[in-house]
Each structure stands twice: as C-alpha cells, then as structure tokens.
N, C-alpha and C. Protein backbone atom coordinates (compact mmCIF):
# COMPACT_ATOMS: atom_id res chain seq x y z
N UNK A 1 91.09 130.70 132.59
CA UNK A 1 91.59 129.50 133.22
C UNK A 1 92.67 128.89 132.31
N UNK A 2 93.94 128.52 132.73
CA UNK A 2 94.68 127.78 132.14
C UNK A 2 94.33 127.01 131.90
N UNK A 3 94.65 125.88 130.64
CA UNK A 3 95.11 124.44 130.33
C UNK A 3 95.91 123.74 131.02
N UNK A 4 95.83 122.49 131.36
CA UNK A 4 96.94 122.15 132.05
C UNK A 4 96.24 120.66 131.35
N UNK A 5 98.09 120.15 130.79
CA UNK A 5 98.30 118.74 130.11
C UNK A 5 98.81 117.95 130.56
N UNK A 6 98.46 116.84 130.29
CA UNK A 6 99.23 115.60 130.56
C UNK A 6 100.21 115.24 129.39
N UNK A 7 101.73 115.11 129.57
CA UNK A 7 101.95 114.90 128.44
C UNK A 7 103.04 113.58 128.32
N UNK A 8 102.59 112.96 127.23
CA UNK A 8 103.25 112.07 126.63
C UNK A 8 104.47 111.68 126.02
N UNK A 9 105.22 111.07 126.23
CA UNK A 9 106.26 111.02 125.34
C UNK A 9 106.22 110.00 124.25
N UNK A 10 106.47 110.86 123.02
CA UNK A 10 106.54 110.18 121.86
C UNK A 10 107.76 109.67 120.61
N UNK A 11 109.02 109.90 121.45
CA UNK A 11 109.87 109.83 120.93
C UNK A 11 111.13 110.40 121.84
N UNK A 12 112.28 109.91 121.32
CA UNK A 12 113.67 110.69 121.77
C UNK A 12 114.03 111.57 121.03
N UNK A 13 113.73 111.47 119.74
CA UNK A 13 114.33 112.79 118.97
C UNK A 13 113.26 112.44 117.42
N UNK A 14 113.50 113.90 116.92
CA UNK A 14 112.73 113.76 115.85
C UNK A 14 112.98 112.40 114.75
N UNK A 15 114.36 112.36 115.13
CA UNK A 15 114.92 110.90 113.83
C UNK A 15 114.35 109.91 113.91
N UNK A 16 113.26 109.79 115.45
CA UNK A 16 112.35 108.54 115.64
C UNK A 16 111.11 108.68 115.10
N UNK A 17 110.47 109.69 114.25
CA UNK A 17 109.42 109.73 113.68
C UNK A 17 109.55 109.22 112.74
N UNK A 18 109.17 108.36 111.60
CA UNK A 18 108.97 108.42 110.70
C UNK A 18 107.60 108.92 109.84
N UNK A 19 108.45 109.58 109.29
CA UNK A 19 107.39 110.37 108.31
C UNK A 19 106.82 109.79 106.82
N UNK A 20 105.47 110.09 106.18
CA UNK A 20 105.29 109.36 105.22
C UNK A 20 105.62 110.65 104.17
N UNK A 21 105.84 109.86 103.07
CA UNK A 21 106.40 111.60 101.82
C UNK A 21 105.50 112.44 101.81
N UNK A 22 104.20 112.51 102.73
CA UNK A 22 103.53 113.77 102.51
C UNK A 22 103.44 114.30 103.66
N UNK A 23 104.70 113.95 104.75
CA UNK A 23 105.19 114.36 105.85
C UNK A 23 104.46 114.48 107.13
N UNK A 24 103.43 113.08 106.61
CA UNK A 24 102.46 112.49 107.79
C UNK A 24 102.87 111.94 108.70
N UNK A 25 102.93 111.24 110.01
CA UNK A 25 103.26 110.29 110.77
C UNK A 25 102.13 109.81 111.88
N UNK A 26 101.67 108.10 111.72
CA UNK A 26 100.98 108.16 112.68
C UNK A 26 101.21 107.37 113.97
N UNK A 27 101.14 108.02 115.01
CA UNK A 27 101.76 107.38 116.60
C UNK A 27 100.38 106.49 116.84
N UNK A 28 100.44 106.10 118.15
CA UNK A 28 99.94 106.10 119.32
C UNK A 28 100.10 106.44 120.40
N UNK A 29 99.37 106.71 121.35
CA UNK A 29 99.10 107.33 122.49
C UNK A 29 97.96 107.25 123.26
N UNK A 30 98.19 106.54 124.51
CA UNK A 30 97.15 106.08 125.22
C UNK A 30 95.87 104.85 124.40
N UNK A 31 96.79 103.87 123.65
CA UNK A 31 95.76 103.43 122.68
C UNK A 31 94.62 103.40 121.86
N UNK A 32 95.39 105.54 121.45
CA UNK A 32 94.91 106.47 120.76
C UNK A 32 95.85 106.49 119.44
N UNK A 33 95.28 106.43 118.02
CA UNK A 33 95.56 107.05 116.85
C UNK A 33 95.80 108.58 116.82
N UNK A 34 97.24 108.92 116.80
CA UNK A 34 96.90 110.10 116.24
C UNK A 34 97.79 110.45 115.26
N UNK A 35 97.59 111.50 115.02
CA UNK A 35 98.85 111.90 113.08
C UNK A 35 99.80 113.19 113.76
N UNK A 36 100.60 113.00 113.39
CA UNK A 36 102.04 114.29 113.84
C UNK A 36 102.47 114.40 112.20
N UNK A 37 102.69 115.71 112.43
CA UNK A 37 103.17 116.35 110.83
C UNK A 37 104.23 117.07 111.43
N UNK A 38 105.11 117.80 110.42
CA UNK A 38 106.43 118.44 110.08
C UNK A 38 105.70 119.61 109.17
N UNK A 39 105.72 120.67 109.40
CA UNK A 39 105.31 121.63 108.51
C UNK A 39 105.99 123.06 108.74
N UNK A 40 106.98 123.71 107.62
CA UNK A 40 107.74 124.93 108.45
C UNK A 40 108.63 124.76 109.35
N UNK A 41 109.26 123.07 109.62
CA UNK A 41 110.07 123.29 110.37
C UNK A 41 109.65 123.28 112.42
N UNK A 42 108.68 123.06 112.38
CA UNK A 42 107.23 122.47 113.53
C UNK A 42 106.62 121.46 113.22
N UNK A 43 106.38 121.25 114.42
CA UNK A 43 105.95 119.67 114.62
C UNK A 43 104.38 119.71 115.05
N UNK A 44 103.47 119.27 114.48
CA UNK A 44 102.01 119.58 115.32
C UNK A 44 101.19 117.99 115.16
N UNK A 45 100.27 118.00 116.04
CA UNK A 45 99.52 116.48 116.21
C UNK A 45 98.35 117.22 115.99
N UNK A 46 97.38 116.12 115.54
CA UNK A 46 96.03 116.27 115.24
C UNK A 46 95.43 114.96 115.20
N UNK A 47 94.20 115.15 115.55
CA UNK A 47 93.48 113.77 115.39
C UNK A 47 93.60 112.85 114.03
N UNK A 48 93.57 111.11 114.09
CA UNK A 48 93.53 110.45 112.91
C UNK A 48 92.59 110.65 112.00
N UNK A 49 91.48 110.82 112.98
CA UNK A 49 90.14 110.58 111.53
C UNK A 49 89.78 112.24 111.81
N UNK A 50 89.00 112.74 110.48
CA UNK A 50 88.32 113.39 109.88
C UNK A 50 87.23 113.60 110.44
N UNK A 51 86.80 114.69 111.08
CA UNK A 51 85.91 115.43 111.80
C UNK A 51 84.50 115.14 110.85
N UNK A 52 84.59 115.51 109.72
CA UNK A 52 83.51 115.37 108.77
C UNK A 52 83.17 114.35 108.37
N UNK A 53 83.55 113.30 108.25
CA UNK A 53 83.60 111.81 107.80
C UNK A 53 84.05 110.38 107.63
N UNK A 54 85.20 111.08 109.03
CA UNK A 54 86.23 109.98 109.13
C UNK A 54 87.42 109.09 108.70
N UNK A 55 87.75 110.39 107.89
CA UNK A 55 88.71 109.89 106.37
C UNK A 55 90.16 109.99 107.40
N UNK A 56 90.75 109.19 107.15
CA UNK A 56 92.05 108.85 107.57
C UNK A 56 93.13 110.16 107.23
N UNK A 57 93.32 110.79 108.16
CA UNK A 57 94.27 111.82 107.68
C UNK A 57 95.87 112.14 107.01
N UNK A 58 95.84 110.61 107.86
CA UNK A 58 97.92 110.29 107.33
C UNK A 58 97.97 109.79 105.91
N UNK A 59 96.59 109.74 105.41
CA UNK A 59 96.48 109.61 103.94
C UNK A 59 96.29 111.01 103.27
N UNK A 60 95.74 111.95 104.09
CA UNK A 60 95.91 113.44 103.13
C UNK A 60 96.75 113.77 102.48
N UNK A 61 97.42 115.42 102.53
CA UNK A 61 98.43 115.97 102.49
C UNK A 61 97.99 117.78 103.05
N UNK A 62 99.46 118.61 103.05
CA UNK A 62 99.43 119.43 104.29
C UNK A 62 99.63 120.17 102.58
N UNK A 63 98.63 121.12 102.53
CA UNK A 63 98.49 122.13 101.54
C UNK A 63 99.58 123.36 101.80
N UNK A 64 100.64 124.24 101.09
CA UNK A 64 101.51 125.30 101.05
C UNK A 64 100.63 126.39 102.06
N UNK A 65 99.93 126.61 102.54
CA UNK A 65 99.07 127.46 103.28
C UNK A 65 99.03 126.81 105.02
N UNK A 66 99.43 125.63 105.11
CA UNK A 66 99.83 124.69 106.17
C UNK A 66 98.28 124.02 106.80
N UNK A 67 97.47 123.55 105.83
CA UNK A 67 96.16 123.36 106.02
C UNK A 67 96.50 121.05 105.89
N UNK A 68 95.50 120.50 106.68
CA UNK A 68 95.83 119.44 106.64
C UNK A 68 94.78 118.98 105.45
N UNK A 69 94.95 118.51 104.71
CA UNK A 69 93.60 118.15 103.77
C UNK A 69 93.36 116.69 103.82
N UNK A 70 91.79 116.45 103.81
CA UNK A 70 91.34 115.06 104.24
C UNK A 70 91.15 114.54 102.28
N UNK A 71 91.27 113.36 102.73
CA UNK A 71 91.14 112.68 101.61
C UNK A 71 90.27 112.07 100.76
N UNK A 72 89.53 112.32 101.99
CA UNK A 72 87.83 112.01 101.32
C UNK A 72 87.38 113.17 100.76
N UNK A 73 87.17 114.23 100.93
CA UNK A 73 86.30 114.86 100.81
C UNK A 73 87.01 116.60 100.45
N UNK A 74 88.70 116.39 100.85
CA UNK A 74 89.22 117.91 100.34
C UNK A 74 88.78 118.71 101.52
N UNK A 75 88.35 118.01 102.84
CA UNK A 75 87.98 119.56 103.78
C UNK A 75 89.16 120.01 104.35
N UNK A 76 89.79 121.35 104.51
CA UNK A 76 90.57 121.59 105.10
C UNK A 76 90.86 122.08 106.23
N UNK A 77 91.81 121.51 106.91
CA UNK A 77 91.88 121.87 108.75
C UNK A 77 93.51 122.72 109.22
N UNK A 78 93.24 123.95 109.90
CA UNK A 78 94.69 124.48 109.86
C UNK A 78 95.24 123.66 111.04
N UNK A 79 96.87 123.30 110.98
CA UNK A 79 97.65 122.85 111.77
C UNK A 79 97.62 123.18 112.66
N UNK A 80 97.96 124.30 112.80
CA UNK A 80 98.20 125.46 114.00
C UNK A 80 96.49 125.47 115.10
N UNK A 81 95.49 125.79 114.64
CA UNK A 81 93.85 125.95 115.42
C UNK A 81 93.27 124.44 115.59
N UNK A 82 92.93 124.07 114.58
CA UNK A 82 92.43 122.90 113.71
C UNK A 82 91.04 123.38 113.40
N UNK A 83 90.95 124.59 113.21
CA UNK A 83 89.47 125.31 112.59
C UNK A 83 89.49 125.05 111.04
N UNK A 84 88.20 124.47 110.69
CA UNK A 84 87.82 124.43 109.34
C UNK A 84 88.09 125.71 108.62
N UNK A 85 88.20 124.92 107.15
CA UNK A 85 88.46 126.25 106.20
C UNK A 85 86.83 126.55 105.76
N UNK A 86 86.06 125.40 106.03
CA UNK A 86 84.89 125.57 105.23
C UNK A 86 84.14 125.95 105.95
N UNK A 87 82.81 126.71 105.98
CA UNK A 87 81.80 127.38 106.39
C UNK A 87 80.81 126.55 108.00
N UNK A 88 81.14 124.91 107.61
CA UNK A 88 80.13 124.08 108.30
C UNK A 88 80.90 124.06 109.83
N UNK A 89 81.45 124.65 109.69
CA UNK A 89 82.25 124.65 111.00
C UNK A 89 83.21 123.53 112.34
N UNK A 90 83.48 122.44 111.00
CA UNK A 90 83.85 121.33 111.93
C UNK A 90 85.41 121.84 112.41
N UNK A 91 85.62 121.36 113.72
CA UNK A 91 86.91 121.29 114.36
C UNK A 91 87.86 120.28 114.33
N UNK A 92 88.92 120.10 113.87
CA UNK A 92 89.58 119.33 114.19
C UNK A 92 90.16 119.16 115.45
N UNK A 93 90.68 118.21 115.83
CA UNK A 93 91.10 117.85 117.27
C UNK A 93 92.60 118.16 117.51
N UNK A 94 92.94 118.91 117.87
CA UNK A 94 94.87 118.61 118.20
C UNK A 94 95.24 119.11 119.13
N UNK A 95 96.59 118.77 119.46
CA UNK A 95 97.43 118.75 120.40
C UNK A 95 98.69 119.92 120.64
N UNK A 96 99.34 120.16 121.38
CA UNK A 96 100.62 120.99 121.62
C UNK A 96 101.69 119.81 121.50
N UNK A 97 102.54 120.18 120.71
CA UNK A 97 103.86 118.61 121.07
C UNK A 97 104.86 120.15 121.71
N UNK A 98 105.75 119.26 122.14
CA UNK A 98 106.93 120.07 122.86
C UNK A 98 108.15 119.37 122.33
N UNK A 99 109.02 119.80 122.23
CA UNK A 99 110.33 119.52 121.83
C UNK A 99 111.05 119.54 122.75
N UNK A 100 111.36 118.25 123.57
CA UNK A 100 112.78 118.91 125.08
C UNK A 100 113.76 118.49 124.77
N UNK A 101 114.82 118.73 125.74
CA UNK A 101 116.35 117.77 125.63
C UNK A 101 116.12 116.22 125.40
N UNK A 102 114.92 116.01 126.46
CA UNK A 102 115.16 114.71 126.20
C UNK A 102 114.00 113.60 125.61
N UNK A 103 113.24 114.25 124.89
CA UNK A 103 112.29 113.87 123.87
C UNK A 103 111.40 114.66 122.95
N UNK A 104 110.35 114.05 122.46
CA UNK A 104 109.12 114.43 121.69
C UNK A 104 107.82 114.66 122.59
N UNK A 105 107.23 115.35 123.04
CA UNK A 105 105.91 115.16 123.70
C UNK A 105 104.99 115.95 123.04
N UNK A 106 103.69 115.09 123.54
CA UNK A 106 102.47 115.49 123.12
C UNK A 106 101.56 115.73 124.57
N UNK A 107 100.96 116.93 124.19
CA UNK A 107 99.73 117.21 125.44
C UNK A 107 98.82 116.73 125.18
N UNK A 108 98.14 116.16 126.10
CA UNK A 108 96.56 115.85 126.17
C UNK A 108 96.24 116.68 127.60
N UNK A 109 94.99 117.33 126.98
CA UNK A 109 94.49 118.21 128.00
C UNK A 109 93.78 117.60 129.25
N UNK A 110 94.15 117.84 130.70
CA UNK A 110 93.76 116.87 131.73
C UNK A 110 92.20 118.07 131.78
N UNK A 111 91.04 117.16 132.30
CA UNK A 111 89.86 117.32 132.44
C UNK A 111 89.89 117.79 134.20
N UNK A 112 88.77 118.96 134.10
CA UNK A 112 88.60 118.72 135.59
C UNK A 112 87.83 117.67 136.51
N UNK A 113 87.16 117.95 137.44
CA UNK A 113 86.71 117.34 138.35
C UNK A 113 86.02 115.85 137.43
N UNK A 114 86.48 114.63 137.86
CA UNK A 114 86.03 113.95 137.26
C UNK A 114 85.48 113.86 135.71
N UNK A 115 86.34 114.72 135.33
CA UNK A 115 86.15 114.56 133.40
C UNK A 115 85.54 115.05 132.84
N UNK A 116 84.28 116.13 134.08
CA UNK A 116 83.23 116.73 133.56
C UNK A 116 83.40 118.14 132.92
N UNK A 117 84.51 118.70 132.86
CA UNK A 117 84.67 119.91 132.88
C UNK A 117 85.35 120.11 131.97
C-alpha cells in the first residue's frame, strides 16, 4: 500500500530556514514542533523531542555518519529511517520534505478511515 501525505508548506526557499550552527532548525506545523536539518546537502524533518526521554533535539547535533544525537542521553537516530543506533529499539519520528519551485514542504502521512489505520 502506498503512503499518501498531506503536505505542508514550510517555507519559500531554503534562505527562509534558519539554521542553528549545528544545522538544526525548529518549525512548526499544524501546532506541531518539529526539527528540519541540512545534512549532505538534504533537507530532512524529524520529530522535536526524543523518543527515549524527551530531550529536545534542536539542542543535539548531526554526527559525520548523519545520525541525529539527543542531548540527554547520546542516543542516536539516522536522518534518513529514524531507526535507533542502539539495541532498545526506539524510533524516531520523521518526515519526507520536498523541495519545489515554489517552496519547502513537509509530509505528514494522511491516516486511513477515520485515523484508525
């Protein structure tokens, strides 16, 4: 079964992100927190808080291996999956952004039948 997103616009061009020096950025969306990074030259979203403990992520930093690292605790989450590096198996949450002519977007995945699915 496909995915199929709803998607957001989060900007007109990348020059509207601002990024923090560890090339964090955090939006909103749907009066949702979330963090957009720059890594390689790609753009990827992931949830604000920390799967494991709720540590603020735009306070991490994105390890040379392109892993997001939380700040509490050093767990690491890849950009690209958002699968743990560590054994306990937490997931991080993220998104597809798209790059068009005429903005920044982010997917959020539409639910089926009444949300249940």
């Amino acid at each position: 079964m496909t995915k199929r997103y709803k998607w957001h616009k989060l900007a007109n061009s990348e020059s509207e992100i601002v990024f923090a020096p560890n090339g964090i950025a955090v939006m909103e969306v749907e009066e949702k927190k979330i963090c957009i990074a720059k890594w390689n030259g790609k753009l990827y979203s992931f949830a604000y808080k920390c799967p494991h403990a709720g540590g603020p992520l735009d306070r991490g930093y994105i390890d040379s291996a392109g892993h997001i690292v939380c700040p509490l605790h050093a767990y690491k989450f890849s950009l690209q999956t958002g699968r743990s590096r560590s054994e306990e198996g937490f997931q991080l949450k993220n998104w597809p952004v798209e790059q068009r002519e005429d903005g920044i977007y982010v997917g959020f995945e539409e639910k089926g039948f009444f949300n249940w699915f």
